[in-house]
Protein backbone atom coordinates (compact mmCIF):
# COMPACT_ATOMS: atom_id res chain seq x y z
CA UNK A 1 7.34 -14.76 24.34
CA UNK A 2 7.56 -12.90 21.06
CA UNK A 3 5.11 -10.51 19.49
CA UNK A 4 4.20 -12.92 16.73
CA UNK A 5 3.31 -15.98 19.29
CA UNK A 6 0.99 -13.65 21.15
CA UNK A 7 -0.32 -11.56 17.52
CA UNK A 8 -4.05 -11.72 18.10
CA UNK A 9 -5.10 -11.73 14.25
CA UNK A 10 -8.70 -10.66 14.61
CA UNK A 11 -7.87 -8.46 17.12
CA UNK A 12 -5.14 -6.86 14.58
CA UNK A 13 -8.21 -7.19 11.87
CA UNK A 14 -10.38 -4.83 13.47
CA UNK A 15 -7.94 -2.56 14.36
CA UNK A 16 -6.59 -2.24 10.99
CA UNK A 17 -10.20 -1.44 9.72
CA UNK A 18 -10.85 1.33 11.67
CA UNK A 19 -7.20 2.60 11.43
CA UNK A 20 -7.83 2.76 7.33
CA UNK A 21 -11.06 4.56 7.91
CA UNK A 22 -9.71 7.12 9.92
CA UNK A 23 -6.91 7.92 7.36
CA UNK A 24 -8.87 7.90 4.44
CA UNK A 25 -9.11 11.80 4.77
CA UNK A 26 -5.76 12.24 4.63
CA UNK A 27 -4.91 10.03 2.22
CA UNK A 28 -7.38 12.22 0.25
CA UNK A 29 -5.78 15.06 0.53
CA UNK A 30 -2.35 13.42 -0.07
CA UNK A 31 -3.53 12.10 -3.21
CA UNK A 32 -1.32 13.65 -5.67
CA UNK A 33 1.45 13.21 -3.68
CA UNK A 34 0.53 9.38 -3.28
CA UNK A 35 0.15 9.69 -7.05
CA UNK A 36 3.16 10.97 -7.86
CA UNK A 37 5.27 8.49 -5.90
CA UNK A 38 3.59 5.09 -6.51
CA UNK A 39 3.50 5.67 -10.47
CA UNK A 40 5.97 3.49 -11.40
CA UNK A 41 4.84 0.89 -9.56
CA UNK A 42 1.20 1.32 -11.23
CA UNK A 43 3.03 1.17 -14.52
CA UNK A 44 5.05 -1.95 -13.80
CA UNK A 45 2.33 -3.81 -12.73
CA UNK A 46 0.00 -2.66 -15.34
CA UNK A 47 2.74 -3.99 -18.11
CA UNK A 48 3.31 -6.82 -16.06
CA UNK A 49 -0.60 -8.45 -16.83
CA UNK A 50 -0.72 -6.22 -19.61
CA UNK A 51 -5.34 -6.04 -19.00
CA UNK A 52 -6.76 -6.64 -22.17
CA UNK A 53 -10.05 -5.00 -23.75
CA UNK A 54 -12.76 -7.21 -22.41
CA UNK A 55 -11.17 -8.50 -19.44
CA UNK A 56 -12.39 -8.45 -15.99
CA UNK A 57 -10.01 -6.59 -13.07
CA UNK A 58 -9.62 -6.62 -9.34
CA UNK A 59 -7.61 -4.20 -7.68
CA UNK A 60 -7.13 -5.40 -3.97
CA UNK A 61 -6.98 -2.70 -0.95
CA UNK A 62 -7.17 -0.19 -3.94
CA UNK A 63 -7.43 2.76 -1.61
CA UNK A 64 -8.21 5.53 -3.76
CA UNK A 65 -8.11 3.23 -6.92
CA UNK A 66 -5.24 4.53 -8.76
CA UNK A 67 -4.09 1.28 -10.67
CA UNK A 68 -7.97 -0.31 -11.16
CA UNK A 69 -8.88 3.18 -12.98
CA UNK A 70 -5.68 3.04 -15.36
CA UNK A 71 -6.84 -0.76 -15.71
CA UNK A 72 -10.37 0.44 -16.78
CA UNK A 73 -8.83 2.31 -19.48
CA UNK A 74 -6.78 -0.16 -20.64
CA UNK A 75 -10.09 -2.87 -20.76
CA UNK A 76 -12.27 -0.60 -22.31
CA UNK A 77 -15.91 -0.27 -21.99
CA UNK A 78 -16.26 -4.21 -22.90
CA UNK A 79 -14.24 -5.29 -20.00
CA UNK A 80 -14.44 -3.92 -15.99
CA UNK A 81 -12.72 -3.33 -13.15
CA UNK A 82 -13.95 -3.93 -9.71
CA UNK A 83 -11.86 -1.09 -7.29
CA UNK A 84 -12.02 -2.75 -3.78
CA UNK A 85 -11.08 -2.03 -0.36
CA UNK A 86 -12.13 -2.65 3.48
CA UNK A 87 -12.62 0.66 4.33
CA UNK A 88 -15.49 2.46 3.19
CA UNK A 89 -13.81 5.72 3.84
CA UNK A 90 -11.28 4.98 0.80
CA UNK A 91 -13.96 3.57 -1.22
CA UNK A 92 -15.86 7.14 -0.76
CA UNK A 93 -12.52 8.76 -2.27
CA UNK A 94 -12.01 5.78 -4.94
CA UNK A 95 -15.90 6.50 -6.43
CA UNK A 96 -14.53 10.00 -6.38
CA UNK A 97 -12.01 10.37 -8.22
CA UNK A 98 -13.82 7.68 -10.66
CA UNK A 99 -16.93 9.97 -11.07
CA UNK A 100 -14.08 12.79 -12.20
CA UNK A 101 -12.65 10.28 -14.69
CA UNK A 102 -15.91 9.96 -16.00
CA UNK A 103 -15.47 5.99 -15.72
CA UNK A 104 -18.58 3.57 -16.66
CA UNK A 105 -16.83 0.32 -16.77
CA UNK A 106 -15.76 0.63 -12.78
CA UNK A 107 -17.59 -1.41 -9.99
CA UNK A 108 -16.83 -0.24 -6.09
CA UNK A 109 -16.71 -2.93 -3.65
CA UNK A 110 -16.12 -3.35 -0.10
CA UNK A 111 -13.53 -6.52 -0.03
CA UNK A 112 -11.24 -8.13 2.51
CA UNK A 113 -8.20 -9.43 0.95
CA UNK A 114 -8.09 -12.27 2.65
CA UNK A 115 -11.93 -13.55 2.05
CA UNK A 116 -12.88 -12.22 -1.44
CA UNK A 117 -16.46 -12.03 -1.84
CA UNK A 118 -16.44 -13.12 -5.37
CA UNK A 119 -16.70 -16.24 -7.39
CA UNK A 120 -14.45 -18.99 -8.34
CA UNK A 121 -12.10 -18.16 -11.98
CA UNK A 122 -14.21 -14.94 -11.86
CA UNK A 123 -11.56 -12.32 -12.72
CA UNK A 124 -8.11 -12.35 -15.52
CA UNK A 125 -5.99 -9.68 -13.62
CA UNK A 126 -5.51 -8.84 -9.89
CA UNK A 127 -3.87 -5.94 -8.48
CA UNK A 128 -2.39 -5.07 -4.98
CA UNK A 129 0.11 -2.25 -4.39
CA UNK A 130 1.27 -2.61 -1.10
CA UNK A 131 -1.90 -4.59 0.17
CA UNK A 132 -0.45 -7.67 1.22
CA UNK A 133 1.83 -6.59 3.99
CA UNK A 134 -0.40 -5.49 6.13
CA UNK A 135 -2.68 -8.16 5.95
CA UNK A 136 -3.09 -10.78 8.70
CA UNK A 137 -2.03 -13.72 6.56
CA UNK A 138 -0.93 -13.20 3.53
CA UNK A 139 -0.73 -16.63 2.85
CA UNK A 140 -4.70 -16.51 2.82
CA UNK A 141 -5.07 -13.59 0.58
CA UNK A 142 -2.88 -14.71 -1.87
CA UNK A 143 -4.88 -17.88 -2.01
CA UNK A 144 -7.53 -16.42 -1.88
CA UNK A 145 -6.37 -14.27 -5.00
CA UNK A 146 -5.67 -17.24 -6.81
CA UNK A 147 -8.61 -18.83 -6.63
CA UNK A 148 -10.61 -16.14 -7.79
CA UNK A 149 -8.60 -15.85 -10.83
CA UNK A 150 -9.37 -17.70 -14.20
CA UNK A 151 -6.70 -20.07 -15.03
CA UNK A 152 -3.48 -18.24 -16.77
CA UNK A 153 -5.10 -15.45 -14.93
CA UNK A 154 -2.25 -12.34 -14.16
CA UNK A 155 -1.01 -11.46 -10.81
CA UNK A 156 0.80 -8.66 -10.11
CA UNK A 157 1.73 -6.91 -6.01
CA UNK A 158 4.10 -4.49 -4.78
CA UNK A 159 4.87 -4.60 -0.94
CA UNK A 160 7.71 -2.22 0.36
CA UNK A 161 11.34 -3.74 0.48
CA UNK A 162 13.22 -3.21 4.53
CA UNK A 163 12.63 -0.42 6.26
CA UNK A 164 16.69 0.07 6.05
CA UNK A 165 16.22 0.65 2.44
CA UNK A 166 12.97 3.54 2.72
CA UNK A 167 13.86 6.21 4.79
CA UNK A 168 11.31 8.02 4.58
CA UNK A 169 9.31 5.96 6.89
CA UNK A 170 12.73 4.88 9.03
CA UNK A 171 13.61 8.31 10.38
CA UNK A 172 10.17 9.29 11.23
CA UNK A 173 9.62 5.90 13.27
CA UNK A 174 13.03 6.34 14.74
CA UNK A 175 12.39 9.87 16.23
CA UNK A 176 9.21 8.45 18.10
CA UNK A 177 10.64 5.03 18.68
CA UNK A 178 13.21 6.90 20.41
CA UNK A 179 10.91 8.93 22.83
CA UNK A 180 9.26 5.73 23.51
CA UNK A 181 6.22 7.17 21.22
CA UNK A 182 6.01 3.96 19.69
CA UNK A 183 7.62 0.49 19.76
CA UNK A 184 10.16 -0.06 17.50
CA UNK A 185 8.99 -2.22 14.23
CA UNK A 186 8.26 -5.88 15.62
CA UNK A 187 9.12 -8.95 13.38
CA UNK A 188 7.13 -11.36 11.84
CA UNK A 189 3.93 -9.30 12.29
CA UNK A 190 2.00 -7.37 9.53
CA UNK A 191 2.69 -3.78 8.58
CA UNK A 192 4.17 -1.61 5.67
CA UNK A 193 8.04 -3.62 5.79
CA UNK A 194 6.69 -7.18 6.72
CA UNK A 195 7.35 -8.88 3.33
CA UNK A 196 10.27 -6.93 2.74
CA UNK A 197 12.59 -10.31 1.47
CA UNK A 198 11.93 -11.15 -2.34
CA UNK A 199 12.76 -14.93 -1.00
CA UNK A 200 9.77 -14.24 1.41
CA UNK A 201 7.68 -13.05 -1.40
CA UNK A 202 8.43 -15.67 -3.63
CA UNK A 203 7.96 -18.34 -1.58
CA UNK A 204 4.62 -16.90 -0.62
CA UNK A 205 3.43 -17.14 -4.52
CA UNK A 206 4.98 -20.60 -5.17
CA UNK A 207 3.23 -21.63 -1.99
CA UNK A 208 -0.41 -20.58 -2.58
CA UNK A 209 0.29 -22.13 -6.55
CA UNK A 210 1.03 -19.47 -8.53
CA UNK A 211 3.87 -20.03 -11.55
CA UNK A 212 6.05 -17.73 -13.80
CA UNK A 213 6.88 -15.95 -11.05
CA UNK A 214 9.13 -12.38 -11.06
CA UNK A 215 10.18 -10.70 -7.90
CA UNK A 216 12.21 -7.97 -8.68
CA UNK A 217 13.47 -4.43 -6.75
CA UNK A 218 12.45 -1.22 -7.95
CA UNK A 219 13.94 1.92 -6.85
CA UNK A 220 11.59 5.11 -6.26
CA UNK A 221 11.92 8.90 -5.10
CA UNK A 222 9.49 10.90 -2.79
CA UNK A 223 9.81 14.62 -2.86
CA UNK A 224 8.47 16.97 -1.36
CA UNK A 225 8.59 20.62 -1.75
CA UNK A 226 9.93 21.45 2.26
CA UNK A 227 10.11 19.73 4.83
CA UNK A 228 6.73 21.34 6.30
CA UNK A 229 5.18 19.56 3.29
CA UNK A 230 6.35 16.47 4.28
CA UNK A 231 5.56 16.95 7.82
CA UNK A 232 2.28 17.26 6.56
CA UNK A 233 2.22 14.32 4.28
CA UNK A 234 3.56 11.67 7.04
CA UNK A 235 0.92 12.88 9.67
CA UNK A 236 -2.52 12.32 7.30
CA UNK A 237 -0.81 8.97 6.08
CA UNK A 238 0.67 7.20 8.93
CA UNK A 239 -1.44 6.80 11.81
CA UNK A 240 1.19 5.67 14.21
CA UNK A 241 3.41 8.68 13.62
CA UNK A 242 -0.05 10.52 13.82
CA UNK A 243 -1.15 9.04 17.19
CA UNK A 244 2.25 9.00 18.85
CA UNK A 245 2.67 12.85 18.12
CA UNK A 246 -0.10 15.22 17.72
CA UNK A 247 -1.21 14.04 21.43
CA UNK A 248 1.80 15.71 23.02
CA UNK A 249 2.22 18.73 24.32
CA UNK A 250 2.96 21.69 21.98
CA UNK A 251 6.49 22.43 22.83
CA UNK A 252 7.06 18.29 22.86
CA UNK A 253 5.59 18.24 18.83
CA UNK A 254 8.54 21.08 18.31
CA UNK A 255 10.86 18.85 19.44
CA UNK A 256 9.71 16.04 17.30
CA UNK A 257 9.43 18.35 14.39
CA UNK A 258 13.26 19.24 14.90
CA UNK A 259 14.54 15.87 15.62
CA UNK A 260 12.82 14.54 12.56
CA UNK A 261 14.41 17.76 10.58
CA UNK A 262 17.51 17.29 11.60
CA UNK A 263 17.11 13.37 10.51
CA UNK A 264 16.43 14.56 7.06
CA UNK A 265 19.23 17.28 6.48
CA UNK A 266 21.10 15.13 4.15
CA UNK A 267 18.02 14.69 1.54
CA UNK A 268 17.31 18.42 1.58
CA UNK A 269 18.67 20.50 -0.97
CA UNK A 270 19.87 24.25 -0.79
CA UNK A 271 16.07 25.37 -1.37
CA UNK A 272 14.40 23.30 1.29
CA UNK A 273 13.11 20.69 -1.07
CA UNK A 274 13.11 17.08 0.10
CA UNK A 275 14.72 13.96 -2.22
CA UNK A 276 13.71 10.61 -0.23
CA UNK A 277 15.13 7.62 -1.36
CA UNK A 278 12.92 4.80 -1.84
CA UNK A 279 12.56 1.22 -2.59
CA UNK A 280 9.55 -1.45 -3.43
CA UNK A 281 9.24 -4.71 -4.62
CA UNK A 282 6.99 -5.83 -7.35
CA UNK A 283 6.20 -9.03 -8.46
CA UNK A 284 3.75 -11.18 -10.89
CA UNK A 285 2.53 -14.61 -11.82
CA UNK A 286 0.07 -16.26 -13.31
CA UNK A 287 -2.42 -18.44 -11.69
C-alpha cells in the first residue's frame, strides 16, 4: 500500500499545526535570512497582480508576512491587507514586524488555506509563497482562493520546484535519510517539493477555474556566511532535520554535522561562505 492511499489528512492537519507553531521561533530569528532569499519571489509575485491603491489583499500562510506588508504599501492607506496564517506563533512574529513598519492598513488573521474564513468576491489579490505544498489538498485551497476573490481578481503562488533542483534541503535530508533519521521524501503527499511539476501546478489552477495562467521557473541563491550559519539556519526552520538530529547523542550530532559538511564542500568558497543553488516556481492567474 503506498503512503498516499493510507495519508490520513486530518491527522497530517493537526500535525502540521503544531509543527508551524513550534518553528515560529526560529523562523523569527531566521528572518533576515528568510528575507533575503525569498525576495525575488515577493517581487515577482507582487508585479505579477501588480495591488492597486484601494484594493483589498490576502496573503495565505504569510508566516511572518513579508509579501502582505510590501502589498500594504503598494495599496496605500485606502486599500488593506489581511496577513494570515494557521499558526498563531507566526502571526505573533507577522504583527511584529508590522508594528515596526508602522503599518495601519494591515489586518492579522488566523486562516486555514484550505477553508478561508472570509466572504464570497471579498478580496482583488491573493498571495501564497510556498503555502500550497504543504497543504492537505491543494485542490481545496486553491478553490477556496478563488472563490474568495472578486472576479478578474489576481492570483499569484510560489511552491518549490524538485528537490533534485534545491540542494539545500536535498543534502540535509539525505544525511538523515541515510542514518535512517528520517524516511526518505514520500510521493504524492504534502510537503515543501510536492508540487514541484509546473504541469502539476497548472493543471491545479485550470482545474479549480482560474485563467491567464503563467507557470514559470525562477532560479534563486541562499548564502550563508559558514557553514555553522547554515547549520543554524536549517535546524530553527526545518523541523524534521530538527527532530531527527538534536535528539542524538552528542558525538552522533558531530557526525551529522560532518557528513552534512562534507555534502556541501562544493558550494563553499575559499572563506567558508556558503552559495546554495536554488530553484522555485511561481505562477499567477486571474480568477
Amino acid at each position: 500500500m503506498s503512503r498516499r492511499e493510507t495519508f490520513d489528512a486530518n491527522a497530517y492537519r493537526d500535525g502540521s499545526l503544531a509543527g508551524w507553531e513550534e518553528a515560529a521561533a526560529g523562523w523569527r530569528r531566521q528572518r533576515e535570512a528568510i528575507d533575503a532569499l525569498g525576495m525575488p519571489v515577493a517581487r515577482w509575485m507582487l508585479d505579477a497582480t501588480a495591488p492597486a491603491p484601494g484594493e483589498r489583499v490576502l496573503e495565505l500562510a504569510a508566516g511572518l508576512g513579508e509579501i502582505g506588508m510590501l502589498a500594504a504599501k503598494m495599496v496605500g492607506p485606502e486599500g488593506s491587507v489581511i496577513v494570515s496564517d494557521q499558526a498563531e506563533a507566526m502571526l505573533a512574529g507577522a504583527r511584529e514586524r508590522g508594528g515596526e513598519l508602522d503599518l495601519g492598513n494591515v489586518e492579522y488573521r488566523v486562516l486555514s488555506g484550505e477553508w478561508i474564513d472570509l466572504p464570497l468576491a471579498s478580496v482583488q489579490v491573493v498571495l501564497c509563497r510556498w503555502g500550497y505544498m504543504l497543504m492537505a489538498d491543494p485542490a481545496a485551497a486553491l478553490a477556496e482562493t478563488r472563490r474568495v476573490l472578486v472576479p478578474g481578481g489576481r492570483l499569484a503562488l510560489a511552491v518549490w520546484d524538485t528537490i533534485e533542483c534545491n540542494p539545500w534541503a536535498a543534502l540535509p535530508g539525505a544525511v538523515i535519510a541515510e542514518r535512517g533519521l528520517a524516511p526518505a521524501p514520500a510521493v504524492g503527499v504534502p510537503g515543501p517539493f510536492a508540487l514541484g511539476d509546473p504541469a502539476r501546478v497548472r493543471g491545479l489552477l485550470e482545474g479549480t477555474g482560474f485563467a491567464e495562467i503563467e507557470v514559470r521557473a525562477l532560479d534563486l541563491t541562499r548564502r550563508q556566511s559558514s557553514f555553522a550559519e547554515f547549520w543554524e539556519s536549517i535546524l530553527d526552520v526545518s523541523r524534521t532535520f530538527h527532530d531527527a538530529v538534536m535528539g542524538l547523542p552528542e558525538a552522533e550530532i558531530e557526525e551529522v554535522r560532518d557528513a552534512l559538511r562534507a555534502r556541501l564542500t562544493p558550494f563553499t568558497a575559499a572563506d567558508g561562505a556558503l552559495e546554495l543553488p536554488a530553484r522555485t516556481l511561481v505562477a499567477s492567474a486571474s480568477a
